[in-house]
C-alpha atoms as a PDB file:
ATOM      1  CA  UNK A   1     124.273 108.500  77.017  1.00  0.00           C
ATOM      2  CA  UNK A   2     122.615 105.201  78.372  1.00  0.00           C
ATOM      3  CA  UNK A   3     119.040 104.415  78.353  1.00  0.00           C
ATOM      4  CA  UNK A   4     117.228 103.502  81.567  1.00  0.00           C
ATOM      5  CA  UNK A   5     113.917 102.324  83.081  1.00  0.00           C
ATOM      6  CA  UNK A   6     112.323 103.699  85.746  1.00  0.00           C
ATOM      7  CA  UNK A   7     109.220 102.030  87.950  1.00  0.00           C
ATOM      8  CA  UNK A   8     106.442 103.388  89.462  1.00  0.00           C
ATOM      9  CA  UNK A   9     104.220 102.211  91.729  1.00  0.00           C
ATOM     10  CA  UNK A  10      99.986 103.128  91.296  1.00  0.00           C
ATOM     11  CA  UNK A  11      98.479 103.061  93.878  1.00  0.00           C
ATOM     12  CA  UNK A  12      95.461 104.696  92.691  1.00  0.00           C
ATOM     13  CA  UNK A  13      94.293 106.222  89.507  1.00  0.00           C
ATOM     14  CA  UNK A  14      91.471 108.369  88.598  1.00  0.00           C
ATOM     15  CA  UNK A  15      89.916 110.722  85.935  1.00  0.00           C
ATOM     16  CA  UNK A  16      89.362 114.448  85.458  1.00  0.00           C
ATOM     17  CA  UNK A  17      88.332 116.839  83.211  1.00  0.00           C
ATOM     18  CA  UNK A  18      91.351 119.508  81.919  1.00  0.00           C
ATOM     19  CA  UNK A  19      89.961 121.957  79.059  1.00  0.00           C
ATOM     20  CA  UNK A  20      86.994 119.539  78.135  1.00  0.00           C
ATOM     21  CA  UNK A  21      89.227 116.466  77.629  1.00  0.00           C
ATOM     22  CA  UNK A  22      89.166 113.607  80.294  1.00  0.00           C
ATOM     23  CA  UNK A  23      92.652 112.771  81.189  1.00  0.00           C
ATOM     24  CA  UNK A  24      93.693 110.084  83.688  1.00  0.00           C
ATOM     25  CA  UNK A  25      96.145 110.289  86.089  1.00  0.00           C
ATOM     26  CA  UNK A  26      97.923 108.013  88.800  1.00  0.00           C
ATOM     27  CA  UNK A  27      99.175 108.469  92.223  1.00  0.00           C
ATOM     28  CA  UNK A  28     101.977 106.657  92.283  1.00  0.00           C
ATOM     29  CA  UNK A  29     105.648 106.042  94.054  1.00  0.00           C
ATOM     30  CA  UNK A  30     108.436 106.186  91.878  1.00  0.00           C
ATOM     31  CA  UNK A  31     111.786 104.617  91.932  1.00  0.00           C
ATOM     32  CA  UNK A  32     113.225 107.030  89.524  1.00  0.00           C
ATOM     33  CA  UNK A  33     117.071 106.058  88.842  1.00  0.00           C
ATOM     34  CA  UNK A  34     117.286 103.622  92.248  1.00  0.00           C
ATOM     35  CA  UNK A  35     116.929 100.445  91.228  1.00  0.00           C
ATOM     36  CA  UNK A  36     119.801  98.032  91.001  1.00  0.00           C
ATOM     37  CA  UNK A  37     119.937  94.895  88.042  1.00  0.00           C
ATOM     38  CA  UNK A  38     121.146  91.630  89.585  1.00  0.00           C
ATOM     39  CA  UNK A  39     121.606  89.110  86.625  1.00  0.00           C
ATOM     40  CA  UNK A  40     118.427  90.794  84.944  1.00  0.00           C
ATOM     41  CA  UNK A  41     115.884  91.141  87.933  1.00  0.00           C
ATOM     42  CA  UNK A  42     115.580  94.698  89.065  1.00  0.00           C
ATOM     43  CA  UNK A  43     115.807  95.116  92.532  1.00  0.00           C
ATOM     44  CA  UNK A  44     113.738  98.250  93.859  1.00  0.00           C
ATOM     45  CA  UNK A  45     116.611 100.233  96.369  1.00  0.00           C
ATOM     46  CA  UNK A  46     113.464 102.489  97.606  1.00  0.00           C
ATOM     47  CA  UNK A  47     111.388 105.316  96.388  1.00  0.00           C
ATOM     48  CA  UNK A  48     112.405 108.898  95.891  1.00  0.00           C
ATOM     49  CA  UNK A  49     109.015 110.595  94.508  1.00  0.00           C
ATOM     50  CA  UNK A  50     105.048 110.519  95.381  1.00  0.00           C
ATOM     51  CA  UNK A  51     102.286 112.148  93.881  1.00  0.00           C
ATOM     52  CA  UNK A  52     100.558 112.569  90.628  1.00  0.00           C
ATOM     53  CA  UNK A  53     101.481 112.053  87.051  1.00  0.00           C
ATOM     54  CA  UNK A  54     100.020 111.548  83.940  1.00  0.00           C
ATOM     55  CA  UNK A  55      99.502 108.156  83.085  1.00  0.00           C
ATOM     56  CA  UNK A  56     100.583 108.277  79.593  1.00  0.00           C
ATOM     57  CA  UNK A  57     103.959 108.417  80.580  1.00  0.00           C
ATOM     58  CA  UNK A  58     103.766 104.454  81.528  1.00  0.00           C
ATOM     59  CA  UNK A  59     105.558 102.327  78.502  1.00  0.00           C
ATOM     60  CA  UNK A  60     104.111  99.048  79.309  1.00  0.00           C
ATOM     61  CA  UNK A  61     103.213  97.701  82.750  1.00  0.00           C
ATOM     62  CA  UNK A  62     104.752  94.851  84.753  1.00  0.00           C
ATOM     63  CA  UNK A  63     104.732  93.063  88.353  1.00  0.00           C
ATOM     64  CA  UNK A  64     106.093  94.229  92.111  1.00  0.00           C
ATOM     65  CA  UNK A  65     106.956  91.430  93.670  1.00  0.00           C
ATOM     66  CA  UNK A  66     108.335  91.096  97.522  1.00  0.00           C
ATOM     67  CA  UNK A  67     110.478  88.249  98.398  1.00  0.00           C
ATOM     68  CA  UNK A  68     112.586  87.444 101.555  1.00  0.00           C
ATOM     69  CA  UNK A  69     114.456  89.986 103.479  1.00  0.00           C
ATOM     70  CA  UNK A  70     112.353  92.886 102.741  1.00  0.00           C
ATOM     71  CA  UNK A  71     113.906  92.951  99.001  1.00  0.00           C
ATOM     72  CA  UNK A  72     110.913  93.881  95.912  1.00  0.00           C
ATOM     73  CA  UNK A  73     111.830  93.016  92.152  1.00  0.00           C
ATOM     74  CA  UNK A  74     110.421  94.259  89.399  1.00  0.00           C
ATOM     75  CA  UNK A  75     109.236  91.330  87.418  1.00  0.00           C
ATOM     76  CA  UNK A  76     108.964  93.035  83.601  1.00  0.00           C
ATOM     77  CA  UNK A  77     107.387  91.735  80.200  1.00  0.00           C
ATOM     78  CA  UNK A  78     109.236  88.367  78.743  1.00  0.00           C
ATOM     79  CA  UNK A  79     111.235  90.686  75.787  1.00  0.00           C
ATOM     80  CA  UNK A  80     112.472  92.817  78.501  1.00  0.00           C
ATOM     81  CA  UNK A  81     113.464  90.258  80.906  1.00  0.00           C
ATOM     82  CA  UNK A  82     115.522  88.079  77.883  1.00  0.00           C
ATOM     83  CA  UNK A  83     117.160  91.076  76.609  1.00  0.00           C
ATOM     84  CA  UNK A  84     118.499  91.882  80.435  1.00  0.00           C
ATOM     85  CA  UNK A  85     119.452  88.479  80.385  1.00  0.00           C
ATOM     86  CA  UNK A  86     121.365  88.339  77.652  1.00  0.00           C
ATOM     87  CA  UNK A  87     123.061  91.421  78.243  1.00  0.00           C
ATOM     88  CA  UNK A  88     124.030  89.691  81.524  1.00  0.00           C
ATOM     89  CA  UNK A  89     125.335  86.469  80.452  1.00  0.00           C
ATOM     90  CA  UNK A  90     127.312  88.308  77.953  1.00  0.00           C
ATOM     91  CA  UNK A  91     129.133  90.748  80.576  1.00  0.00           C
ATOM     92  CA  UNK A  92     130.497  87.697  82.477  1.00  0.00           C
END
């Protein structure tokens, strides 16, 4: 069994009331399992779900960012992006 991240993308967020509680939840695309790592940036292959979720699902939040020829990395938190690193650099 492997770990693995998966990204989603909010587009908008909001809050309702479930049973007296406030809960918040996102509408979001997600790229559940279709994402490729090129010598640790993520590369988004495309989205495969829309809709709501919970917003407590999110473990930490990070950047989308297009570049040329309609590729979009996912740019994560500094820990995340050394340890992909140095599993990299330690494959080759």
């Amino acid at each position: 069994m492997a770990s693995a991240s998966d990204y989603v993308y909010i587009q908008l967020y909001g809050v309702h009331q479930f049973q007296g509680r406030a809960q918040m939840v996102m509408y979001c695309t997600a790229s559940i399992g279709n994402s490729i790592i090129h010598d640790a940036l993520v590369e988004d292959m495309g989205s495969h779900f829309f809709g709501f979720q919970d917003i407590q699902v999110l473990d930490h939040l990070c950047a989308r960012f297009p570049v040329a020829g309609n590729k979009v990395y996912f740019v994560d938190d500094r820990m995340t992006m050394e340890g992909r690193l140095c599993y990299a650099l330690r494959a080759r």
